[in-house]
C-alpha atoms as a PDB file:
ATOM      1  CA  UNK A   1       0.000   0.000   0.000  1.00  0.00           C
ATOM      2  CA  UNK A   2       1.014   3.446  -0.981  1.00  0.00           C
ATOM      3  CA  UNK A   3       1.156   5.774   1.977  1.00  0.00           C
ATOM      4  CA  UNK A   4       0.408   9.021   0.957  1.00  0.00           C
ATOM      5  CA  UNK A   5      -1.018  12.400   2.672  1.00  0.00           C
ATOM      6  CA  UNK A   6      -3.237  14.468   0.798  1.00  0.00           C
ATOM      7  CA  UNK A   7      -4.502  18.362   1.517  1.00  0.00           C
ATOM      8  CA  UNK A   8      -8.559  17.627   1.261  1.00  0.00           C
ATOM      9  CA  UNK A   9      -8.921  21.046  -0.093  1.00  0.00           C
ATOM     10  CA  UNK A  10      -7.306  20.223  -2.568  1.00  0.00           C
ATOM     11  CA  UNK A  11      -8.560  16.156  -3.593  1.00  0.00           C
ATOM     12  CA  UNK A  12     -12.139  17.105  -2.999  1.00  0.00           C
ATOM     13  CA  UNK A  13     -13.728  15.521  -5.719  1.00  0.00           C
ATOM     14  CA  UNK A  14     -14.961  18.464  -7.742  1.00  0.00           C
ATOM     15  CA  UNK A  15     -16.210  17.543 -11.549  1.00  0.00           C
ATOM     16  CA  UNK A  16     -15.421  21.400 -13.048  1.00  0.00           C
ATOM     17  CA  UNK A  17     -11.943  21.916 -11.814  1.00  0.00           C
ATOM     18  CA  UNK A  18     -11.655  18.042 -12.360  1.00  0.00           C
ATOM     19  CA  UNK A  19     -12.381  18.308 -15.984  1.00  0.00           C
ATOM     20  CA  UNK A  20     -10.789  21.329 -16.475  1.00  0.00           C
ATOM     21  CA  UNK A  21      -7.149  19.911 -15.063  1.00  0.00           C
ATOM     22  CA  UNK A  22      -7.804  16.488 -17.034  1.00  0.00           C
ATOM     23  CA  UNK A  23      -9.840  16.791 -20.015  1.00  0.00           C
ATOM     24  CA  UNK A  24     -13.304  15.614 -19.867  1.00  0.00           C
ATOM     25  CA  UNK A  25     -12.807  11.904 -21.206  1.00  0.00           C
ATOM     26  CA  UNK A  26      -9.758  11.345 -18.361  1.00  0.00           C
ATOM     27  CA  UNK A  27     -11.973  12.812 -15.437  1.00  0.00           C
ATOM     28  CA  UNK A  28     -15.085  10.575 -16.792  1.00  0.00           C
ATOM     29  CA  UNK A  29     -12.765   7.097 -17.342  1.00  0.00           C
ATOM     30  CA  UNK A  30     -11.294   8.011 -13.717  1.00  0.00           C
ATOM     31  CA  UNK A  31     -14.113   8.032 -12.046  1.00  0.00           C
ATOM     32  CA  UNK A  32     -15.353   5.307 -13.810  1.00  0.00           C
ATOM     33  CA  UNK A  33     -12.490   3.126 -12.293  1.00  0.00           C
ATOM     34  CA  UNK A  34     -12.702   4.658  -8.961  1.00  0.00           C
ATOM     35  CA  UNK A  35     -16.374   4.119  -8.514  1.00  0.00           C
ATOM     36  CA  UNK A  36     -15.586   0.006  -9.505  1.00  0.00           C
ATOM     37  CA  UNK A  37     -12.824  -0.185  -6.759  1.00  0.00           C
ATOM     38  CA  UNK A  38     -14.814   1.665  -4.159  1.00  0.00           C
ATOM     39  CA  UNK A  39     -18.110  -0.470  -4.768  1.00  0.00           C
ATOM     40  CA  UNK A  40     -16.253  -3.759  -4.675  1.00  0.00           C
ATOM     41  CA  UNK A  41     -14.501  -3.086  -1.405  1.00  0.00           C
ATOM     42  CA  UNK A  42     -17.859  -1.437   0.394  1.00  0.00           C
ATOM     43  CA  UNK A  43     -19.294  -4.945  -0.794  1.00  0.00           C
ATOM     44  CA  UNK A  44     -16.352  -6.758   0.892  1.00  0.00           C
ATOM     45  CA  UNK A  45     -16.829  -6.214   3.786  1.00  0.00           C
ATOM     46  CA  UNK A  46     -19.677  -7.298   6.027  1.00  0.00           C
ATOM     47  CA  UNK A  47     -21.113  -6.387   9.289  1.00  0.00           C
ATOM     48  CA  UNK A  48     -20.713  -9.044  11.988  1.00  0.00           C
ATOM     49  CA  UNK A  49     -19.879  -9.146  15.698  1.00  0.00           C
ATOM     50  CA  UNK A  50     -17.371 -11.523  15.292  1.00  0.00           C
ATOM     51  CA  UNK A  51     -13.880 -10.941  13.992  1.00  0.00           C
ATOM     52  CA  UNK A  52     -12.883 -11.524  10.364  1.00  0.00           C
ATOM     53  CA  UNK A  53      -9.911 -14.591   9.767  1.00  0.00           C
ATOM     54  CA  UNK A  54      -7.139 -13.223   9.210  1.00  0.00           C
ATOM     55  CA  UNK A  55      -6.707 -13.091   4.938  1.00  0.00           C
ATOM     56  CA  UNK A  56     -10.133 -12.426   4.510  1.00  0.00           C
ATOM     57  CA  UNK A  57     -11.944  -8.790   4.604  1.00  0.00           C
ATOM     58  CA  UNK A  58     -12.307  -6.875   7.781  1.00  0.00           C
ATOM     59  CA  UNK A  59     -15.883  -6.995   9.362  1.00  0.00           C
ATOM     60  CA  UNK A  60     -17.721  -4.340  10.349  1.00  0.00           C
ATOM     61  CA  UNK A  61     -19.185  -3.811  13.515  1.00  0.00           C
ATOM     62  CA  UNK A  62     -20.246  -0.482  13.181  1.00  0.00           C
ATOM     63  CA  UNK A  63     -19.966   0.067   9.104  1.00  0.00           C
ATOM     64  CA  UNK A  64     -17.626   2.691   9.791  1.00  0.00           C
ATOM     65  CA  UNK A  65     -15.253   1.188   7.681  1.00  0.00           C
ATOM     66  CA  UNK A  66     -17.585   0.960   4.980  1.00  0.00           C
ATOM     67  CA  UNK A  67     -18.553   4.742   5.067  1.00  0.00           C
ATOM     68  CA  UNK A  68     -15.275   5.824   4.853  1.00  0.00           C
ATOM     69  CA  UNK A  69     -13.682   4.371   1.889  1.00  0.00           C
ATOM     70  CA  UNK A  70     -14.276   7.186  -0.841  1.00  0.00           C
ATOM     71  CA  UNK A  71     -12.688   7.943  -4.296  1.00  0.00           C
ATOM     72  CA  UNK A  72     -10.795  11.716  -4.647  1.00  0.00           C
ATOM     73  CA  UNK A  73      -8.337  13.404  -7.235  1.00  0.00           C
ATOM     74  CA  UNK A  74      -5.205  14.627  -6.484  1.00  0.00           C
ATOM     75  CA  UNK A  75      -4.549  18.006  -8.230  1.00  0.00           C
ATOM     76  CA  UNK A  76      -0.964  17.696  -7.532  1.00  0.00           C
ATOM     77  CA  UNK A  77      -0.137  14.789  -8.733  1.00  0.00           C
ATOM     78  CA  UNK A  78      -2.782  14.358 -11.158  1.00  0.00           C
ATOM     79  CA  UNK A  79      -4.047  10.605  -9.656  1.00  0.00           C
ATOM     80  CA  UNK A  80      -7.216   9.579  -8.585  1.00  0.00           C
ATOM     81  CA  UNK A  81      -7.256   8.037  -5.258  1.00  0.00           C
ATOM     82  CA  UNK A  82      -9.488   5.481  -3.423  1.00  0.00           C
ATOM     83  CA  UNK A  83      -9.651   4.166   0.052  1.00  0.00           C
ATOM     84  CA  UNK A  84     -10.439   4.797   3.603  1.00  0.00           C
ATOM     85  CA  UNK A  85     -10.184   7.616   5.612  1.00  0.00           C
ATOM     86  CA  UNK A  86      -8.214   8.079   8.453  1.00  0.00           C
ATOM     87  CA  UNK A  87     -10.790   8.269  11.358  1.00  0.00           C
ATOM     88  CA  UNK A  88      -8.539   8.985  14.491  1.00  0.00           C
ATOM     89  CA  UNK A  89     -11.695   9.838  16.792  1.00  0.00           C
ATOM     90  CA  UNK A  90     -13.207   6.386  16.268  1.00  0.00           C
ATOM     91  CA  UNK A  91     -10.620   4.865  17.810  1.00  0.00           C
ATOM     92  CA  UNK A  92      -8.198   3.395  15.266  1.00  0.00           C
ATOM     93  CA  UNK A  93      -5.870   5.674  12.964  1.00  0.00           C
ATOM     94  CA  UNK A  94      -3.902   3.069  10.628  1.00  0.00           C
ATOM     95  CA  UNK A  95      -6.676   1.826   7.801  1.00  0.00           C
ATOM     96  CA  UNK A  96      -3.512   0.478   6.208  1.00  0.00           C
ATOM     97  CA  UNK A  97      -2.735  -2.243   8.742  1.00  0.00           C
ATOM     98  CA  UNK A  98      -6.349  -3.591   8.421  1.00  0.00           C
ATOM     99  CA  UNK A  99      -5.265  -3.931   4.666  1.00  0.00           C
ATOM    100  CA  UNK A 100      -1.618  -5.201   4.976  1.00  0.00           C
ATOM    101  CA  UNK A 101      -1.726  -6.210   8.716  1.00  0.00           C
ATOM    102  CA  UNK A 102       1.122  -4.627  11.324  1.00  0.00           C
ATOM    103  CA  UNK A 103       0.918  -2.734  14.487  1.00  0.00           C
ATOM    104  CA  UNK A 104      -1.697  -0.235  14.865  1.00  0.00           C
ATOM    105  CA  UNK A 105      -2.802   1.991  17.635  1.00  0.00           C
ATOM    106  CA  UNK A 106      -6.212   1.651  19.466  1.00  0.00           C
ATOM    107  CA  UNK A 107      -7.168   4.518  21.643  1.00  0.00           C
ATOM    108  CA  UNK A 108      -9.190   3.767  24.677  1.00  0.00           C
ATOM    109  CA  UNK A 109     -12.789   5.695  26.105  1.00  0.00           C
ATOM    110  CA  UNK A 110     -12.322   8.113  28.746  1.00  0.00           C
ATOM    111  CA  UNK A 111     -14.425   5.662  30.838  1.00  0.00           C
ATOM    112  CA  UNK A 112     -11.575   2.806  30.785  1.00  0.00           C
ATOM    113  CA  UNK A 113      -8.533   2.759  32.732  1.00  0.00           C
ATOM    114  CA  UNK A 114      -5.148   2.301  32.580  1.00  0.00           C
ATOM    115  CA  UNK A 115      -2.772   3.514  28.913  1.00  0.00           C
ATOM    116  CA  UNK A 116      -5.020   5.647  27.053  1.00  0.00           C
ATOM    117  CA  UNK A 117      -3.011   4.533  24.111  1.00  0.00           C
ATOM    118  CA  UNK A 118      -2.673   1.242  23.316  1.00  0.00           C
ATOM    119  CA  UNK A 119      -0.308  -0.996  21.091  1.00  0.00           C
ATOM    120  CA  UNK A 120      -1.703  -3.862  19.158  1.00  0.00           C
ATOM    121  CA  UNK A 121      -0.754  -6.040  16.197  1.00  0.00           C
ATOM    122  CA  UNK A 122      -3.580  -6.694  13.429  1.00  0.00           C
ATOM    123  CA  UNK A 123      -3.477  -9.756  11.238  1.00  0.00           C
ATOM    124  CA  UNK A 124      -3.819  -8.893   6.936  1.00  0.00           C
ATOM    125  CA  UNK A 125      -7.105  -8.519   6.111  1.00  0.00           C
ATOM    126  CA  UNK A 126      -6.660  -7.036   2.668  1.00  0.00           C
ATOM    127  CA  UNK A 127     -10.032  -5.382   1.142  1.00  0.00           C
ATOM    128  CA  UNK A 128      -8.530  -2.575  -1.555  1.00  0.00           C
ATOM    129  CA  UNK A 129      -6.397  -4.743  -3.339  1.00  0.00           C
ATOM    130  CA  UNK A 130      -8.636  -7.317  -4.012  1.00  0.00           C
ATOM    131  CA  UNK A 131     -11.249  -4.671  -5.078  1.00  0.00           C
ATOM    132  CA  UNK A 132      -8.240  -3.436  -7.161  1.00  0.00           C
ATOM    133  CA  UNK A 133      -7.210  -6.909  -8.974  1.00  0.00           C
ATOM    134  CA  UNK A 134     -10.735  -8.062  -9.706  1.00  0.00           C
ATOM    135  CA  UNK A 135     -12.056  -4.617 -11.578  1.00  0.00           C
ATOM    136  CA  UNK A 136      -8.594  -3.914 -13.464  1.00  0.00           C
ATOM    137  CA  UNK A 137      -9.726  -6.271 -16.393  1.00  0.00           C
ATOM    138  CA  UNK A 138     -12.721  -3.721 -17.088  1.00  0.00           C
ATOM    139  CA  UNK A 139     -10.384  -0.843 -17.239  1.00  0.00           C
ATOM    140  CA  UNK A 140      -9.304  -0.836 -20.278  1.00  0.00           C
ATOM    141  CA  UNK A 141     -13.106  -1.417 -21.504  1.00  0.00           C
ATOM    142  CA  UNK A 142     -13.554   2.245 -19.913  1.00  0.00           C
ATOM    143  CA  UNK A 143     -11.304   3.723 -22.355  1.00  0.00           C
ATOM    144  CA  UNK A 144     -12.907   2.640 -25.779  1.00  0.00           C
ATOM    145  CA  UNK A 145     -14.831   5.173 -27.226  1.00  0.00           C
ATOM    146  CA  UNK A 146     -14.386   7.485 -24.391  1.00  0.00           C
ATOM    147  CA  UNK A 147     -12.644  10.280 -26.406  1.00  0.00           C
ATOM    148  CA  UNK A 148     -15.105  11.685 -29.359  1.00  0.00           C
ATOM    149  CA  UNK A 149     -14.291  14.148 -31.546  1.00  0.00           C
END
């Protein structure tokens, strides 16, 4: 996984500006390909009580997860980007070691005692990439016919 840190003014997914940086046909196939990736992992991942295996997708207890994976441009660097969101306040800030596993950092309630910030180590559960490797075949699919004179 690519780590990378965006400004959200500036990836806000915008169509005018959008178009205007890319060319209509880019923005349009971009999308397009975003909105596969994002679907497929939001479908991924289900909401259960009980913990995923490890090599399978994540489950939700909450579908917080789900709500926060999302598709933006980068102006910058001119790539469109899809995944979650860092969401520090729920509790966990490291979406990436849900997806590769690694150590992560669980923060407790105010109610609990003891370390307010924890240490723990999360087994793979990958849910991007596979979203990734099963809708690149259609990609080039998106292209064909998409510039008109």
């Amino acid at each position: 996984m690519i780590k990378y840190r965006t400004n959200p003014r500036k990836t806000f997914f915008a169509p005018k500006p959008l178009i205007a940086a890319v060319g209509k046909a880019k923005a349009l196939v971009l999308q397009g390909m975003a909105a596969y990736v994002m679907r497929d992992a939001k479908q991924s991942i289900h909401k259960s009580k009980k913990p995923a295996a490890a090599g399978q997708p994540p489950h939700s207890h909450t579908n917080l997860l789900k709500r926060l994976i999302r598709f933006a441009f980068d102006f910058g660097s001119r790539v469109m980007l899809v995944g979650p969101e860092k969401a520090p306040a729920a509790g966990w800030d490291e979406p990436e070691a849900l997806e590769q596993g690694g150590v992560s950092l669980l923060r407790k309630p105010r109610y609990e005692h003891g370390r307010k910030i924890q240490k723990i180590t999360v087994a793979p559960h990958p849910f991007m990439g596979p979203a990734l490797k099963k809708n690149t075949p259609k990609f080039p699919a998106l292209w064909t016919n998409s510039i008109k004179p």
